[in-house]
Protein backbone atom coordinates (compact mmCIF):
# COMPACT_ATOMS: atom_id res chain seq x y z
CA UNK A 1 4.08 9.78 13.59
CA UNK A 2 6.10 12.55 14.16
CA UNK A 3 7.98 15.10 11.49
CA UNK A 4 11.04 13.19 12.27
CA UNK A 5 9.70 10.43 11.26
CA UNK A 6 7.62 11.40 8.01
CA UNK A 7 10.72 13.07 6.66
CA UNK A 8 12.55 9.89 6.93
CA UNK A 9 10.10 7.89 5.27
CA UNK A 10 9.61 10.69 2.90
CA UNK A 11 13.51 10.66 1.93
CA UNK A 12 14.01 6.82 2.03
CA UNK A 13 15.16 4.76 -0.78
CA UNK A 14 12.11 2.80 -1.23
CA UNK A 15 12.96 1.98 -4.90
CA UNK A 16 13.48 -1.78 -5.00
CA UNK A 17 9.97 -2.36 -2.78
CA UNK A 18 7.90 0.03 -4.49
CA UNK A 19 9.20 -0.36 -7.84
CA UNK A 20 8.76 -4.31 -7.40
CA UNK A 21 5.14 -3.26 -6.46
CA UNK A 22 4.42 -1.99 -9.72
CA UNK A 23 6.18 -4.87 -11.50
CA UNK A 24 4.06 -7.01 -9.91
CA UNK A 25 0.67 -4.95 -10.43
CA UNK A 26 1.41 -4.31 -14.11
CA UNK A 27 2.04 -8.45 -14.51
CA UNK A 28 -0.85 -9.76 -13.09
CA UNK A 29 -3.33 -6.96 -14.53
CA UNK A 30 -1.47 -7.08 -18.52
CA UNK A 31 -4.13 -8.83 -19.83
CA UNK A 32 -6.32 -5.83 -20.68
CA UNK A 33 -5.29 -1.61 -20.56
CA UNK A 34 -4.46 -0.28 -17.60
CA UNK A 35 -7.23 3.15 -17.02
CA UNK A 36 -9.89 4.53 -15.09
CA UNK A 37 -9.54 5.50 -11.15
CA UNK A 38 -7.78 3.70 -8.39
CA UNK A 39 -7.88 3.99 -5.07
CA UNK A 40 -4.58 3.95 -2.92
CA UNK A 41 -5.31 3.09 0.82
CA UNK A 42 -2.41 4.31 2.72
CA UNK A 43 -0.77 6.16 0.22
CA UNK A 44 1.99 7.94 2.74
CA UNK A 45 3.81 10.38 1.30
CA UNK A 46 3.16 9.15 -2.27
CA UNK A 47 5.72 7.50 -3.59
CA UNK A 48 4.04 4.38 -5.09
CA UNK A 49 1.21 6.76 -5.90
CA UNK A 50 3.19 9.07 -7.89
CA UNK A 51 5.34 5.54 -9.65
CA UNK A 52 1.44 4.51 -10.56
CA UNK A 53 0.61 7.66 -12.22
CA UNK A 54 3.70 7.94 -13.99
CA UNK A 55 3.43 3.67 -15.04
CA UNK A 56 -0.44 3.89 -16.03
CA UNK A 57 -0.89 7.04 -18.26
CA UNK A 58 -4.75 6.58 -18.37
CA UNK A 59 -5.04 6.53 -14.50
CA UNK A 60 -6.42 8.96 -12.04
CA UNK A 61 -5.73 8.24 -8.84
CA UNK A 62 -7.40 9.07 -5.30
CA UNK A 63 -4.87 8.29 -2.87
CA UNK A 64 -5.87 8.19 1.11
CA UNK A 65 -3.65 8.53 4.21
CA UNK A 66 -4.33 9.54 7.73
CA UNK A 67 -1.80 11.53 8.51
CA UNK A 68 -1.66 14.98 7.39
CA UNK A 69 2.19 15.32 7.59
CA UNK A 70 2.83 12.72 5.14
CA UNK A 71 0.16 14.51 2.24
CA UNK A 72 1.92 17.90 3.07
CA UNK A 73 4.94 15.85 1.82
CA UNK A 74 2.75 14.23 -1.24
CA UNK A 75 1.28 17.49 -2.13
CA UNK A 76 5.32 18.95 -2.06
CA UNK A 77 6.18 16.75 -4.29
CA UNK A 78 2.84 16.72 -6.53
CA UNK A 79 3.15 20.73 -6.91
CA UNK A 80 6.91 19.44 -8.71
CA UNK A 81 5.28 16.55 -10.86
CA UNK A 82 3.93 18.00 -13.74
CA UNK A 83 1.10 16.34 -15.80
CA UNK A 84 1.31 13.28 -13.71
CA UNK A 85 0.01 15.67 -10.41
CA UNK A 86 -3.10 16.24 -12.45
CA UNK A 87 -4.34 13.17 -11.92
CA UNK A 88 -3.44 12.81 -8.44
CA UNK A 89 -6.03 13.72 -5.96
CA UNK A 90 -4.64 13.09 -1.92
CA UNK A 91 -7.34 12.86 0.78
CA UNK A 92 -6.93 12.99 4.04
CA UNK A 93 -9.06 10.08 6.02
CA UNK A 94 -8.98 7.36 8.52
CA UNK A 95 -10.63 4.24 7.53
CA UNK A 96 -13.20 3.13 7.70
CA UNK A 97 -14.87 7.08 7.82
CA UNK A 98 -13.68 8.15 4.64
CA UNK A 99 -15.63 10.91 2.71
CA UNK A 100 -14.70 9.93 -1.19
CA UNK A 101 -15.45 11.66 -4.56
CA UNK A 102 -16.39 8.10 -6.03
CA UNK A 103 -18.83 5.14 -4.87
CA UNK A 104 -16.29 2.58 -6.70
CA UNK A 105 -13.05 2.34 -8.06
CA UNK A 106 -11.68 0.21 -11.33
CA UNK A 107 -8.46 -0.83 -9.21
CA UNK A 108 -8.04 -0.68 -5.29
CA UNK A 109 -4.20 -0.69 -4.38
CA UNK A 110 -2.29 -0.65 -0.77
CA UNK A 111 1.02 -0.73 0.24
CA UNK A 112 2.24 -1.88 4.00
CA UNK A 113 -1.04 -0.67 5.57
CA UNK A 114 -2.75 -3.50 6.78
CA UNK A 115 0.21 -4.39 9.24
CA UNK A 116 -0.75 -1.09 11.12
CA UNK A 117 -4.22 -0.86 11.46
CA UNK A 118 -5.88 -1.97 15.02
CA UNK A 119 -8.64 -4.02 13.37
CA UNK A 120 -7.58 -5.67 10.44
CA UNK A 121 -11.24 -6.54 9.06
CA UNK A 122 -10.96 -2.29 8.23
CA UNK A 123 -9.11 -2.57 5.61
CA UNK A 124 -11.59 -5.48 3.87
CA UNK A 125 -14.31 -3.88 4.47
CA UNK A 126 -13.28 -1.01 2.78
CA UNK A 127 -11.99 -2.90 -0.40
CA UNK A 128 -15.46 -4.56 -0.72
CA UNK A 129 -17.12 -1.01 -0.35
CA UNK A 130 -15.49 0.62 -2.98
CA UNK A 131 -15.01 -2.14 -4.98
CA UNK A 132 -17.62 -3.28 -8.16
CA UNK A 133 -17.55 -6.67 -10.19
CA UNK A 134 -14.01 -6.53 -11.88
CA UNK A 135 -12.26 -4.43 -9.31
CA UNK A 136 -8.44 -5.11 -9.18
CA UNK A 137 -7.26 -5.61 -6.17
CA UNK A 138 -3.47 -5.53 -5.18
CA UNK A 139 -2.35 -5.42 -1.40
CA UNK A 140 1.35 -5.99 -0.79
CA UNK A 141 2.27 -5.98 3.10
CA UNK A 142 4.99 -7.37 5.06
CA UNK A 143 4.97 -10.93 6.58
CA UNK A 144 6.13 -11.60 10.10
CA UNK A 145 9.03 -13.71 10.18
CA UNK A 146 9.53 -16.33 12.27
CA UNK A 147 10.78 -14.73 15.35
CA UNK A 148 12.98 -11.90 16.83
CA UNK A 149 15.97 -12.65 15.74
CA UNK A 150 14.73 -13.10 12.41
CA UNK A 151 13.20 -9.88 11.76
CA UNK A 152 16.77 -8.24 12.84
CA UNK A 153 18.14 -10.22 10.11
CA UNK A 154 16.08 -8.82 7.92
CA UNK A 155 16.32 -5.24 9.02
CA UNK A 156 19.92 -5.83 9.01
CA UNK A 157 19.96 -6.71 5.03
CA UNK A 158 17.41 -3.94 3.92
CA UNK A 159 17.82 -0.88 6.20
CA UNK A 160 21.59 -0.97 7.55
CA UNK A 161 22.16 2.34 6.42
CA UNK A 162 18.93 4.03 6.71
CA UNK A 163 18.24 6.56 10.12
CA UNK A 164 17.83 4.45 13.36
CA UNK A 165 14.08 5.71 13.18
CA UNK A 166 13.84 4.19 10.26
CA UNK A 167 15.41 0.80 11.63
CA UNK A 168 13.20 1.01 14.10
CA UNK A 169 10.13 1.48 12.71
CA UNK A 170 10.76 -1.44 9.98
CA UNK A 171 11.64 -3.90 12.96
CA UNK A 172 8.71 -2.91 14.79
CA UNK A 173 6.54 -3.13 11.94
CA UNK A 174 7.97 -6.80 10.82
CA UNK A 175 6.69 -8.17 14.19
CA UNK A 176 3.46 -6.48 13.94
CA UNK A 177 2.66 -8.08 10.92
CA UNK A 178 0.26 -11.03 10.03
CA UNK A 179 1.25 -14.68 9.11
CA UNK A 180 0.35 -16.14 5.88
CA UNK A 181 -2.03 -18.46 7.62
CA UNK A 182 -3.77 -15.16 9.70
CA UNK A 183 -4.21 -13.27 6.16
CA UNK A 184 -5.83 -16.27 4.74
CA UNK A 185 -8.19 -16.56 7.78
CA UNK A 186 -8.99 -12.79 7.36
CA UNK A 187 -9.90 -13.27 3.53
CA UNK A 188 -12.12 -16.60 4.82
CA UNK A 189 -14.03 -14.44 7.54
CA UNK A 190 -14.34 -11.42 4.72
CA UNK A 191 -15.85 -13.63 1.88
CA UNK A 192 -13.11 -13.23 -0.49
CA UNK A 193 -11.44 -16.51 -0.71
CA UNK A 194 -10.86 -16.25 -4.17
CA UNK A 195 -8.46 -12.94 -3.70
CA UNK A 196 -5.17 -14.82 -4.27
CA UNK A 197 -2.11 -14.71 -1.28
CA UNK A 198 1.16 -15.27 -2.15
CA UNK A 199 4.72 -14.92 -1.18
CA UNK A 200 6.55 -12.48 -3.48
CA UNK A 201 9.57 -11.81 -1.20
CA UNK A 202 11.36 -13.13 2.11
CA UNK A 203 9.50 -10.65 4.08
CA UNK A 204 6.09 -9.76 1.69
CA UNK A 205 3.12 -11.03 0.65
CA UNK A 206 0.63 -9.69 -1.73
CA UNK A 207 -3.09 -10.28 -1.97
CA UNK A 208 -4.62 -10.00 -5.64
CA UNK A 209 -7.18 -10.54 -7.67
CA UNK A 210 -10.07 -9.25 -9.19
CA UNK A 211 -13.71 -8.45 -7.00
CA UNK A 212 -16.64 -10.76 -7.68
């Protein structure tokens, strides 16, 4: 991804996605305090990394990406954040090879990642290596629509006025992604039936749940 492109993400209006994100986290994990360390796979340039800090006071959060353009942007906007950048540590790494301070994490969290990787079975391997009993898990992706003219649709109702890179990228990345019934067969082949798949929007799933 080029520095056109980062900035762009880095400058979009991600606020009814991301904050919908952290709705969603904060409902289905209410039943006890929110604290510890999580682990954000994919964190870009940090948006729903910094919203998580700023939501869960008694946080700290690792947060992983493999591009180094998009941390120079997280660590921009960290050096304006305050307290909440103190518990904010961004790591540069490609999964699976990542080199992390901790063996385990108390929540594992991802954003639109798994629709880019080559190998999706990365991404569950590395939840079920860094995860212990009790782990929360929350993956929210997109979910390929139906066909072509479909995903235009879509990119026509949520990113009409966003840069044509942007347009792009979002139509691009609603045909890369995985089906309902492909996610399911992913959590089948990866032992973690029991991680619960679910519709939350006309073009996202999530994948929740705690480890066992």
């Amino acid at each position: 991804m080029d520095e056109d492109q980062v900035k762009a993400y880095a400058e979009a209006d991600f606020d009814e996605p991301h904050g919908h994100f952290i709705n969603l986290f904060n409902e289905l994990f209410s039943d006890k305090q929110i604290g510890g360390h999580a682990l954000d796979l994919g964190c870009g340039p940090g948006d729903i990394t910094f919203r998580f800090a700023e939501s869960f006071p008694d946080c700290t959060i690792h947060a992983v990406d493999g591009s180094g353009t998009m941390l120079e942007h997280a660590r921009r906007r960290q050096s304006r954040s305050g307290s909440i950048g103190n518990r904010i540590a961004f790591i540069e790494g490609m999964l699976p090879d990542l080199d992390l301070p901790r063996e385990d994490y108390d929540y594992l969290i991802s954003n639109s990642l798994l629709h880019h990787l080559l190998d999706p079975d990365v991404l569950w391997s590395v939840i079920k290596r860094y995860s212990q009993s009790g782990t929360g898990i929350f993956i929210m992706d997109l979910r390929r629509p139906e066909d072509k003219n479909a995903a235009k649709q879509l990119v026509e109702s949520y990113a009409a006025n966003e840069p044509e890179v942007l347009r792009k990228d979002f139509y691009n990345s609603l045909l890369a992604a995985f089906t309902v019934d492909e996610i399911s067969t992913q959590l089948q082949a990866h032992q973690l039936p029991y991680l619960t798949l679910k519709r939350v929007s006309d073009r996202h799933v999530t994948i929740s749940g705690r480890f066992r």
